[in-house]
Protein backbone atom coordinates (compact mmCIF):
# COMPACT_ATOMS: atom_id res chain seq x y z
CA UNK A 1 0.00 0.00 0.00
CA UNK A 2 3.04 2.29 0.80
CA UNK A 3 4.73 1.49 -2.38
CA UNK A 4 1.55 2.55 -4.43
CA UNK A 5 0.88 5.63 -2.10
CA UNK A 6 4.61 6.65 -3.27
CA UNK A 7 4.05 6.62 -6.91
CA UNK A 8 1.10 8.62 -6.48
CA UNK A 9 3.05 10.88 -4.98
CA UNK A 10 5.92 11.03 -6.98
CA UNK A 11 3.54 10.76 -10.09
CA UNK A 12 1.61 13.96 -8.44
CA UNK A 13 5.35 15.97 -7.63
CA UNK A 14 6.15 15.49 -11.28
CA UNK A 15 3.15 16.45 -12.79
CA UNK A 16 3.20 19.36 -10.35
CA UNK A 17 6.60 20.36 -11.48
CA UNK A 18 5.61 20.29 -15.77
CA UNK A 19 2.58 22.08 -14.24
CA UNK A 20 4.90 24.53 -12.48
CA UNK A 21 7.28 25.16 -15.66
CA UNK A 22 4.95 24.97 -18.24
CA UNK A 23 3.57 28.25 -16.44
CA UNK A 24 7.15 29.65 -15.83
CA UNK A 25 7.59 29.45 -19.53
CA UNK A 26 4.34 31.03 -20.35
CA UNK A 27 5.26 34.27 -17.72
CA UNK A 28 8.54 34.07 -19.77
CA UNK A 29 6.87 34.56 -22.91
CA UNK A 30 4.31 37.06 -21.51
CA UNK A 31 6.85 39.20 -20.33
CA UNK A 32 9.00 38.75 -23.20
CA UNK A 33 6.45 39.38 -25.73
CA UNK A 34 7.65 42.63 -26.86
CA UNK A 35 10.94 43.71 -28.92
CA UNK A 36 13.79 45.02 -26.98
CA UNK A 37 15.86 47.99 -28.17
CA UNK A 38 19.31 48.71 -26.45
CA UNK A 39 19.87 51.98 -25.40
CA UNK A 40 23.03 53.93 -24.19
CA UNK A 41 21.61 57.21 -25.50
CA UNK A 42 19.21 58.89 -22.64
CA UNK A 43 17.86 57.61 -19.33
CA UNK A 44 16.06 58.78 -16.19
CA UNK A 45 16.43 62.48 -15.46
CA UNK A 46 17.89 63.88 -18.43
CA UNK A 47 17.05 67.50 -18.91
CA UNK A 48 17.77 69.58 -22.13
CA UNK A 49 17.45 73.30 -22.41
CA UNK A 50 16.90 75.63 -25.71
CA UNK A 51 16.80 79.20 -26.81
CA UNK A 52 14.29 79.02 -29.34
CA UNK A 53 13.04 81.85 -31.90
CA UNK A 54 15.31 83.59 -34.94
CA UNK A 55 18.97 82.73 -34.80
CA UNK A 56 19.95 85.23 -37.21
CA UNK A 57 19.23 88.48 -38.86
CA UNK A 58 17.80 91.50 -37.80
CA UNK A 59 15.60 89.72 -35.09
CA UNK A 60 18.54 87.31 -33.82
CA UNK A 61 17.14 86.62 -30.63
CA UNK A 62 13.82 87.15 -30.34
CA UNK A 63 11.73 83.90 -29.59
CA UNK A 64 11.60 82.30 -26.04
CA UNK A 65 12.90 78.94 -24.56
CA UNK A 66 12.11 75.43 -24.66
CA UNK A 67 12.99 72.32 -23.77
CA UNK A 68 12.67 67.88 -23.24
CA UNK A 69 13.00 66.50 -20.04
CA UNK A 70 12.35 62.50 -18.86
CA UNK A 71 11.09 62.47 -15.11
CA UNK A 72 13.18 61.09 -12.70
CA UNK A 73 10.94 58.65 -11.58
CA UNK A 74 9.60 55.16 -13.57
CA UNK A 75 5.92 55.22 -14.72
CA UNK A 76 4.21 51.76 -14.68
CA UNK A 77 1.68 50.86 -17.05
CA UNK A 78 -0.47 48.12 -16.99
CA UNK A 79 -1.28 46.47 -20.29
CA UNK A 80 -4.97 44.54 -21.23
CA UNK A 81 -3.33 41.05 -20.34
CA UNK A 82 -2.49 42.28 -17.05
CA UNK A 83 1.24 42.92 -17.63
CA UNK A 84 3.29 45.48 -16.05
CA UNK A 85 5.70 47.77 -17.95
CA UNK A 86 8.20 50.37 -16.55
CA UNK A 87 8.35 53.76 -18.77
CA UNK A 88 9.84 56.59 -19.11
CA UNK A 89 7.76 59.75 -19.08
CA UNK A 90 9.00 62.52 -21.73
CA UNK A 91 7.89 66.08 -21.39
CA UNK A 92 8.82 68.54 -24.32
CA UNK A 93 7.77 72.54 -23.88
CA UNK A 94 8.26 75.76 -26.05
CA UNK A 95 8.06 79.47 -24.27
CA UNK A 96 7.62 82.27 -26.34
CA UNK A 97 9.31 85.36 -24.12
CA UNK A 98 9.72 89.47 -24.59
CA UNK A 99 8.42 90.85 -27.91
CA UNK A 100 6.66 87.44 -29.27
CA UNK A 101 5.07 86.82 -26.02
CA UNK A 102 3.61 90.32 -26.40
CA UNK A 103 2.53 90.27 -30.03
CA UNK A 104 1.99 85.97 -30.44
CA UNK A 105 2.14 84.14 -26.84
CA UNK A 106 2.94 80.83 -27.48
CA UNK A 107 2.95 77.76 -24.78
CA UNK A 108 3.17 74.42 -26.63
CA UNK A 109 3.68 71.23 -24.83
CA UNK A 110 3.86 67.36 -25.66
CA UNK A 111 4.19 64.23 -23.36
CA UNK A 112 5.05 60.62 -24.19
CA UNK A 113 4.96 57.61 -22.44
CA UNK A 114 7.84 55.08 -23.61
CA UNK A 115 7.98 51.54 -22.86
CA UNK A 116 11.92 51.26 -21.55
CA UNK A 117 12.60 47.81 -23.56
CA UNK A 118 10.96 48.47 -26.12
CA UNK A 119 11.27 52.02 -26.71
CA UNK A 120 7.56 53.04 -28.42
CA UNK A 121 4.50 54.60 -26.58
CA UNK A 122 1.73 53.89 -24.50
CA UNK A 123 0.15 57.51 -24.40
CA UNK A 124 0.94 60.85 -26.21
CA UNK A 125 -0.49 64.13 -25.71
CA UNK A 126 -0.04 67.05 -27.71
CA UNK A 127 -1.37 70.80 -26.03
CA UNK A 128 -0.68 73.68 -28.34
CA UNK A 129 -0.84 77.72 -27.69
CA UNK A 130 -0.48 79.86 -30.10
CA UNK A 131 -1.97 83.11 -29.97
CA UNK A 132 -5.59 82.37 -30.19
CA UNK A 133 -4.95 79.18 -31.92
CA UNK A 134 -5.79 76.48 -29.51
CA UNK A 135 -5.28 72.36 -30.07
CA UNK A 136 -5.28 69.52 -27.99
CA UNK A 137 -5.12 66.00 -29.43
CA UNK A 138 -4.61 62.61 -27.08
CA UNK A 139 -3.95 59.19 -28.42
CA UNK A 140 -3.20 56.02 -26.19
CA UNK A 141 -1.94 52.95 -28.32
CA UNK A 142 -2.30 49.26 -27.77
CA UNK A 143 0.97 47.67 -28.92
CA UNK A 144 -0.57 43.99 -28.20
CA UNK A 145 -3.46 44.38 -30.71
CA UNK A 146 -2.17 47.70 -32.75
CA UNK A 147 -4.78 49.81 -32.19
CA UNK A 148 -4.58 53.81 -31.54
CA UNK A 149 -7.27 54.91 -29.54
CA UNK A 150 -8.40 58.59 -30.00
CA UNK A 151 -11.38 59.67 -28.44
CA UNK A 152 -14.34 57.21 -29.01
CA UNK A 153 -12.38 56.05 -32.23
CA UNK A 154 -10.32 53.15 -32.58
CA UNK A 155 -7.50 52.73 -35.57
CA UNK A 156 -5.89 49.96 -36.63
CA UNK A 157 -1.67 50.72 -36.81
CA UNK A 158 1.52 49.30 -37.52
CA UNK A 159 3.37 47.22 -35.21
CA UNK A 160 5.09 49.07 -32.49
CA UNK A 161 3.76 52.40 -33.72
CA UNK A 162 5.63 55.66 -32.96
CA UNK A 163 4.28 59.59 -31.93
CA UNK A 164 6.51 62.33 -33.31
CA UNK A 165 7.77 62.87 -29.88
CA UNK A 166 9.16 58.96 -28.94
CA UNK A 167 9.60 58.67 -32.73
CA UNK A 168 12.98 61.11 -31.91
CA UNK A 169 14.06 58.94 -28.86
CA UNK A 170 13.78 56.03 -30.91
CA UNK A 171 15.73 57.73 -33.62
CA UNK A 172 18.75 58.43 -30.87
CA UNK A 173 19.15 54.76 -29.77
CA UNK A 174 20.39 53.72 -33.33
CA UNK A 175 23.89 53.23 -34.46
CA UNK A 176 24.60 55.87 -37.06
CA UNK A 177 28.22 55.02 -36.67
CA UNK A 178 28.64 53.01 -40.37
CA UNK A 179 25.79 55.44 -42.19
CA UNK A 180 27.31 56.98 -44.99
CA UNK A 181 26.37 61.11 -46.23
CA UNK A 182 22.83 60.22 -48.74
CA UNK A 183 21.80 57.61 -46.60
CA UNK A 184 18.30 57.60 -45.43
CA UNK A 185 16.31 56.33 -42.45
CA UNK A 186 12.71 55.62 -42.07
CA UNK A 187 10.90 56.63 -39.05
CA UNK A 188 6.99 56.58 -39.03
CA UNK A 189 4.69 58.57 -36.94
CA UNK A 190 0.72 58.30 -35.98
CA UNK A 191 -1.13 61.70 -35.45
CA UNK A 192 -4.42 62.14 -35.67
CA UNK A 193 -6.06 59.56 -37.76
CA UNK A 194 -3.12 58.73 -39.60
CA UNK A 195 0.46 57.10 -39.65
CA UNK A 196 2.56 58.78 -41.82
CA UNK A 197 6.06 58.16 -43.15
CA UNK A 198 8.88 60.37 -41.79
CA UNK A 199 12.56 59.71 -43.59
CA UNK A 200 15.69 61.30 -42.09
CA UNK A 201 18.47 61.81 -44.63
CA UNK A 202 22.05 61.86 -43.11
CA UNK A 203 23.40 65.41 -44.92
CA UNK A 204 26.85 65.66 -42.97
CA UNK A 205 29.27 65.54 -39.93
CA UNK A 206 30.18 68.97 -38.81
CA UNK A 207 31.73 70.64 -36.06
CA UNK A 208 29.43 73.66 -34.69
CA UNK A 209 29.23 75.85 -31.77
CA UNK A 210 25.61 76.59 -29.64
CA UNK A 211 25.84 78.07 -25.97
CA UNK A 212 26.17 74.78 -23.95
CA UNK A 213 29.44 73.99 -25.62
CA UNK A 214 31.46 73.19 -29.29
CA UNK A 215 30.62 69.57 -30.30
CA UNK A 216 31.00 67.37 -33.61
CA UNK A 217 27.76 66.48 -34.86
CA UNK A 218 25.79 64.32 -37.21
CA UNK A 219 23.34 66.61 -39.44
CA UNK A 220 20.20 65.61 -40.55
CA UNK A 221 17.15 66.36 -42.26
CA UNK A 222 13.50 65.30 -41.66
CA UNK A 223 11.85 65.04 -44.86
CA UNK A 224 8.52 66.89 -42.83
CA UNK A 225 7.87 68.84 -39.89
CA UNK A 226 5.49 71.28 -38.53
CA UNK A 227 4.46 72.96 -35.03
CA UNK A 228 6.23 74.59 -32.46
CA UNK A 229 7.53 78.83 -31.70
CA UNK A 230 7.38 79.09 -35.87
CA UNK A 231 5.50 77.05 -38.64
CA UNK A 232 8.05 75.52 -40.69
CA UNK A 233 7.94 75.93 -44.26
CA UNK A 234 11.14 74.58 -45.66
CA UNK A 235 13.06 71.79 -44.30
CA UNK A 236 14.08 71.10 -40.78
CA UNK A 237 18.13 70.62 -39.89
CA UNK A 238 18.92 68.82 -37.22
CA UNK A 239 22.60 68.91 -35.72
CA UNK A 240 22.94 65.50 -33.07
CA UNK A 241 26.09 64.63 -31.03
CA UNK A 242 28.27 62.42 -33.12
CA UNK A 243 28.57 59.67 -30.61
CA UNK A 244 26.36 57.27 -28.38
CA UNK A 245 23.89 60.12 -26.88
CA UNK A 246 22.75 61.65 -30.28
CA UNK A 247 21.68 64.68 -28.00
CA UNK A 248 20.17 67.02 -30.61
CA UNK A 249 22.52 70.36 -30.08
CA UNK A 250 20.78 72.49 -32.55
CA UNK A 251 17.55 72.47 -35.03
CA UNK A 252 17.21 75.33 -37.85
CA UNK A 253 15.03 76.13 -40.73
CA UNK A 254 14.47 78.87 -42.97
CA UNK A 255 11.63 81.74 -42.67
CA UNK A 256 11.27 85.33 -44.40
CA UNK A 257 13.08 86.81 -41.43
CA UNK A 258 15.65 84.97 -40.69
CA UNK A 259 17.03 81.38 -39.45
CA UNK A 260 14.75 80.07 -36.70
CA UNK A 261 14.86 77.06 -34.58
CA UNK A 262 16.44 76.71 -31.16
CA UNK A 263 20.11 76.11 -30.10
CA UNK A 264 21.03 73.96 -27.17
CA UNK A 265 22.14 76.35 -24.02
CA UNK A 266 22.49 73.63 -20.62
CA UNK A 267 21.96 69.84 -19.99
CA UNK A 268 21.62 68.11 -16.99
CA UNK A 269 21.22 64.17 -16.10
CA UNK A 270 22.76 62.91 -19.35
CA UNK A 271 23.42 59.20 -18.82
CA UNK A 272 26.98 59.40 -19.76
CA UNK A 273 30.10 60.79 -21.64
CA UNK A 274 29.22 63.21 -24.31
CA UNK A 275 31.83 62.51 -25.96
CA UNK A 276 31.39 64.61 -29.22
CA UNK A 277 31.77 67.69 -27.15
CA UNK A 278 35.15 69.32 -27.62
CA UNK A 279 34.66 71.62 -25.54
């Protein structure tokens, strides 16, 4: 009787164990589910500061500030299967200030919430001033079935589906290190109702100066872009620090008085060596 009480239990034990790691295996895959995206480029706490407005001619200066800052602290969002996700919460602001907060006040801001592993968004929010102009747009996106949900709509998306705002942090965790002057990247973006294509062209490597420092830089060009202290009407150039950050140091563009765009002035929290700065 002892002998067939064992093998019951021994039978039980085992088929508690392949019980036991069958369901270890499916946590695995659960948490697992998503891609994974290395990144040495930002982190927790990082804090960058613009002038923004005309950077040259007879109105050099005039504009206001800005700037994109990641909280210090983890957000934790909790997915439809239950799943928990750390993220990083991304808040980017323009100030108009002086003469164009008197004639145009201006107060834009954006937020993000990026997945850490993954590096794409669970939430975006978009909350634009501009004289008497006024827009808000929200959009929260399910990366397990690939819907963006705005409003009381529902649109079906791409996999892993960027917002203009994580679409640049996604953009600064990628080796640029082998890409040769011509070469192009595609990004995508969702806004609104639609996803729409957004290639980067690599133009140059150059060495420029803005008021946090001299750095060598990878320029680039968006092939669209919109919003912000000025509405863009020619294409956007983007300086980023030629090395593992990608910290963009400087964005210009074109407009009937001037250069306008915003120029890099302090940093704070950066997650390690800029080492494209020179000094």
């Amino acid at each position: 009787m002892r002998s067939k009480t064992n093998k019951y239990m021994k039978k039980h034990v085992l088929i508690s164990i392949v019980l036991l790691l069958a369901l270890s295996t499916a946590s695995v895959y659960c948490q697992n589910q998503f891609r994974y995206v290395k990144n040495d480029a930002f982190g927790y706490g990082e804090r960058l500061e613009y002038k923004v407005g005309v950077l040259s001619g007879p109105l050099s200066g005039v504009g206001g500030s800005g700037g994109l800052y990641i909280n210090k602290n983890a957000r934790t969002i909790t997915l439809p299967n239950g799943e928990k996700r750390e993220c990083y919460e991304v808040n980017f602001w323009v100030d108009s200030e002086g003469l164009v907060e008197t004639l145009h006040p201006i107060h834009d801001k954006y937020r993000t919430i990026i997945d850490v592993g993954g590096i794409f968004p669970y939430e975006f929010q978009q909350m634009l001033r501009e004289g008497s102009f006024k827009r808000d747009f929200k959009a929260s996106f399910d990366q397990i079935n690939h819907f963006a949900n705005v409003g009381d709509k529902k649109y079906e998306v791409m996999e892993y589906v960027q917002d203009i705002l994580s679409n640049m942090y996604l953009a600064r965790t990628m080796d640029l290190s082998d890409k040769k002057i011509g070469d192009v990247i595609i990004l995508s973006n969702f806004y609104k109702d639609t996803t729409y294509t957004l290639p980067v062209k690599i133009v140059k490597r150059e060495v420029i100066k803005v008021p946090a420092g001299k750095f060598k830089t990878i320029v680039v060009q968006p092939g669209v872009a919109a919003g912000g202290l000025f509405k863009f009407t020619n294409n956007i150039t983007i300086w980023i620090t030629d090395d593992e950050r990608k910290i963009p140091v400087k964005v210009a563009t074109s407009v009937v008085i001037g250069n306008a765009g915003a120029e890099l002035v302090r940093y704070s929290g950066i997650r390690g060596k800029i080492d494209a700065k020179i000094e």
